[in-house]
Protein backbone atom coordinates (compact mmCIF):
# COMPACT_ATOMS: atom_id res chain seq x y z
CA UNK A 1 0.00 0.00 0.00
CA UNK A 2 2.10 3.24 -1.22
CA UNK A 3 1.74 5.88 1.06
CA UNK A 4 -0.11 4.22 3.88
CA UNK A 5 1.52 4.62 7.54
CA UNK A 6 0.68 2.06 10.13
CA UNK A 7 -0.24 3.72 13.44
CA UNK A 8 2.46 2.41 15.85
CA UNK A 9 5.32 3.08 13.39
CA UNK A 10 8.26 5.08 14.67
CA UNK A 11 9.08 8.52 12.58
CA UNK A 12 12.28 6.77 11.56
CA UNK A 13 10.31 4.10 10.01
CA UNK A 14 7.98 7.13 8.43
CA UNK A 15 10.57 8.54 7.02
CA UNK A 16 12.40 5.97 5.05
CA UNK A 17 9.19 5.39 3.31
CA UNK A 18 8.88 8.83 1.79
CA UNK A 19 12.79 8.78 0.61
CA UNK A 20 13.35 9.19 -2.85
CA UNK A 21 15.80 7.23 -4.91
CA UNK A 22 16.96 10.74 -5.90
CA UNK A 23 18.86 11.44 -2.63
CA UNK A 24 21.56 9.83 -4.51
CA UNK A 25 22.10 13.09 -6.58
CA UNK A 26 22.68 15.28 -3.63
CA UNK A 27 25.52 12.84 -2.29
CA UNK A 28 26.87 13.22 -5.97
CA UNK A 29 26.32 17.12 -5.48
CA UNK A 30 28.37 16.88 -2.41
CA UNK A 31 31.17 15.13 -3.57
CA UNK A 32 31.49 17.29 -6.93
CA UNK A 33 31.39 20.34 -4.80
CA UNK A 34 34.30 19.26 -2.79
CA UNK A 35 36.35 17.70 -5.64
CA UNK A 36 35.11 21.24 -7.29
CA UNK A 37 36.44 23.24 -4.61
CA UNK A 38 39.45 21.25 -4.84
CA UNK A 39 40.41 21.49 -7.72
CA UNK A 40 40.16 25.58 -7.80
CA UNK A 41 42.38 25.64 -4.72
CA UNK A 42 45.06 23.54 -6.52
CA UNK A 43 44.24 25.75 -9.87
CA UNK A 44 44.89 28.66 -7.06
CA UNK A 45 48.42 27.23 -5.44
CA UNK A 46 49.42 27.14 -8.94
CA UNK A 47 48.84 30.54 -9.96
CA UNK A 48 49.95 31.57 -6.61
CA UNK A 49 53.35 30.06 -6.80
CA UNK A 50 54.22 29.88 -10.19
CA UNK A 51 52.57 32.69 -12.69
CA UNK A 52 54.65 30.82 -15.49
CA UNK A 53 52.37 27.80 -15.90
CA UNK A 54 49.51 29.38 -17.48
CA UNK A 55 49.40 30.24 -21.03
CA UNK A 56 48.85 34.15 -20.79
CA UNK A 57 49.56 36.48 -18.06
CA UNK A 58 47.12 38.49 -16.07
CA UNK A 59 46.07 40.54 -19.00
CA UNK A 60 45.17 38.32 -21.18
CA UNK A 61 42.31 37.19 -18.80
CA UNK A 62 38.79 38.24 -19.48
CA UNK A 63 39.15 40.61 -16.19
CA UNK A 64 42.66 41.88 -16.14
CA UNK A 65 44.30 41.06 -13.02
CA UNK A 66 47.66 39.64 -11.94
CA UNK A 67 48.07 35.91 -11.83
CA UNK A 68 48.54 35.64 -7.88
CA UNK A 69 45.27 37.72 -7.67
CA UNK A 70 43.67 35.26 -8.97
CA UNK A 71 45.21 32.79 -7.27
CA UNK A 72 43.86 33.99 -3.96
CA UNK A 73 40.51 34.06 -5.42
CA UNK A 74 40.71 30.55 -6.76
CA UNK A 75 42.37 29.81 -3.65
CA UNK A 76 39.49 31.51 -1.14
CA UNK A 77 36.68 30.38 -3.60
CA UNK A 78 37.59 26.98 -3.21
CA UNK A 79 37.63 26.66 0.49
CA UNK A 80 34.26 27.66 0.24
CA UNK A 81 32.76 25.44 -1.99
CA UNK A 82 34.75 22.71 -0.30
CA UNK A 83 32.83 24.08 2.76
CA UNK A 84 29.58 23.90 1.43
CA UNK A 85 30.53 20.48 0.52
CA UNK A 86 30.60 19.12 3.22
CA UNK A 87 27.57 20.86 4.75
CA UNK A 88 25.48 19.35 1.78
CA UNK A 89 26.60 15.78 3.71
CA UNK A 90 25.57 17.00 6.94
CA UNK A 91 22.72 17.36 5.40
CA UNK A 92 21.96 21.34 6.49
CA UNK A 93 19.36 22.43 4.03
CA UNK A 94 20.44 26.01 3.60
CA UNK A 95 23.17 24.22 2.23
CA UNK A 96 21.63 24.04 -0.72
CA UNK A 97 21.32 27.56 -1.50
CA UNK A 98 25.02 27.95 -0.70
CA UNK A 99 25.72 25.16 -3.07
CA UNK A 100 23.96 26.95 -6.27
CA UNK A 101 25.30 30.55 -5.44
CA UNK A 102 29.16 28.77 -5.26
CA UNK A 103 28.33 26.77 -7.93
CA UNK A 104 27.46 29.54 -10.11
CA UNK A 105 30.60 31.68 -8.71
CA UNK A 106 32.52 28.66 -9.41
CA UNK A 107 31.53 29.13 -13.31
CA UNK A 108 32.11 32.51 -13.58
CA UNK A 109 35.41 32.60 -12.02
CA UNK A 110 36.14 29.73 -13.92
CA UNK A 111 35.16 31.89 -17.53
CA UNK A 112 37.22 34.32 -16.01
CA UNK A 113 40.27 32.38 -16.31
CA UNK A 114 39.42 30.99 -19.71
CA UNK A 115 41.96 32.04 -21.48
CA UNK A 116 45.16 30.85 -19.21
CA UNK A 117 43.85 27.56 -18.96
CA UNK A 118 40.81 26.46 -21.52
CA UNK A 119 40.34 23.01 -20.87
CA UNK A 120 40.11 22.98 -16.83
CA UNK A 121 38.14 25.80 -17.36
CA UNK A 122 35.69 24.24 -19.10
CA UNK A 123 36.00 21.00 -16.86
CA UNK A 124 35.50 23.54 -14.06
CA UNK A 125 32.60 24.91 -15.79
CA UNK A 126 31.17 21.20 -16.29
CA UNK A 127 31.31 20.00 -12.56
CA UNK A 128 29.80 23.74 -11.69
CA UNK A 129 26.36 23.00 -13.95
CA UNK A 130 26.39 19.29 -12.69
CA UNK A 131 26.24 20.26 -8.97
CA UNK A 132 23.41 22.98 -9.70
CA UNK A 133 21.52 20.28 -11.50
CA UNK A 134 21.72 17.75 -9.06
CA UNK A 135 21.14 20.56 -6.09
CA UNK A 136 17.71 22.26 -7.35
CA UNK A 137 16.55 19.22 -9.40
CA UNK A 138 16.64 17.22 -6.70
CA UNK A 139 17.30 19.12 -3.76
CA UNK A 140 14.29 19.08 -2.13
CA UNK A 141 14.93 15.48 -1.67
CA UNK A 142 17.05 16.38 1.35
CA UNK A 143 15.35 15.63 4.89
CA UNK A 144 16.38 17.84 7.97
C-alpha cells in the first residue's frame, strides 16, 4: 500500500518510506562540490606560486588582473565550496542555497580564467552546472 503509515510506526520508520531514490544526486552534489572546490584551490596554489604555468599572463584574462590575484581568489573560492561540501553531507538544508550561489561563482570565475587555462576551465565549468543540477533538481529530496 504506497503511502499508507501504520499507526504504531516510529518517525524513523515514516521517514524511510517517503525517501526518494533521488537522494543519490545530492551525495553526488556533495562530492562534486568538494572535488570542485578542490580542484580551484590547486588551480589557485598554482597561480599563486608559479605565474609561469599558465598560457597568458594576467592581462590576457577576461578581467585583467595579476596571476597571484587570482590565485587567492581561486584559492578563497575553493575553500568555500569545499565548505559547502561538506555541509550538503551534513545534510543542512540552507546548504543548498550555498551550493547553487558557489556553484554559479565557481563558473564565472572559472570563464574568467578561460583564457590561461581552456580546458580545466571548461571542466571547471562542467562539474559547476552538474552540482546545480543535481542541487535544485533534486534538492528538495534532502530531509532535515
Amino acid at each position: 500500500m504506497s503511502g499508507y503509515i501504520a499507526p504504531g510506526s516510529t518517525y524513523a520508520e515514516r521517514s524511510h518510506e517517503h525517501t526518494s531514490a533521488w537522494l543519490g544526486w545530492i551525495g553526488f552534489a556533495g562530492t562534486m562540490m568538494i572535488m570542485l572546490g578542490g580542484f580551484h584551490v590547486i588551480q589557485g596554489l598554482v597561480a599563486i606560486f608559479n605565474d609561469d604555468f599558465y598560457r597568458v599572463d594576467g592581462s590576457g584574462l577576461v578581467v585583467t588582473l595579476d596571476l597571484s590575484t587570482w590565485g587567492w581568489v581561486h584559492l578563497i573560492g575553493g575553500a568555500v565550496v569545499v565548505g559547502a561540501g561538506f555541509c550538503i553531507f551534513a545534510g543542512q538544508v540552507w546548504a543548498r542555497a550555498v551550493g547553487v550561489v558557489v556553484a554559479m561563482v565557481s563558473a564565472l570565475v572559472s570563464v574568467g580564467f578561460l583564457a590561461a587555462n581552456p580546458l580545466w576551465a571548461l571542466i571547471m565549468i562542467g562539474l559547476a552546472v552538474v552540482v546545480i543540477l543535481a542541487l535544485t533538481v533534486h534538492g528538495s529530496d534532502v530531509k532535515e
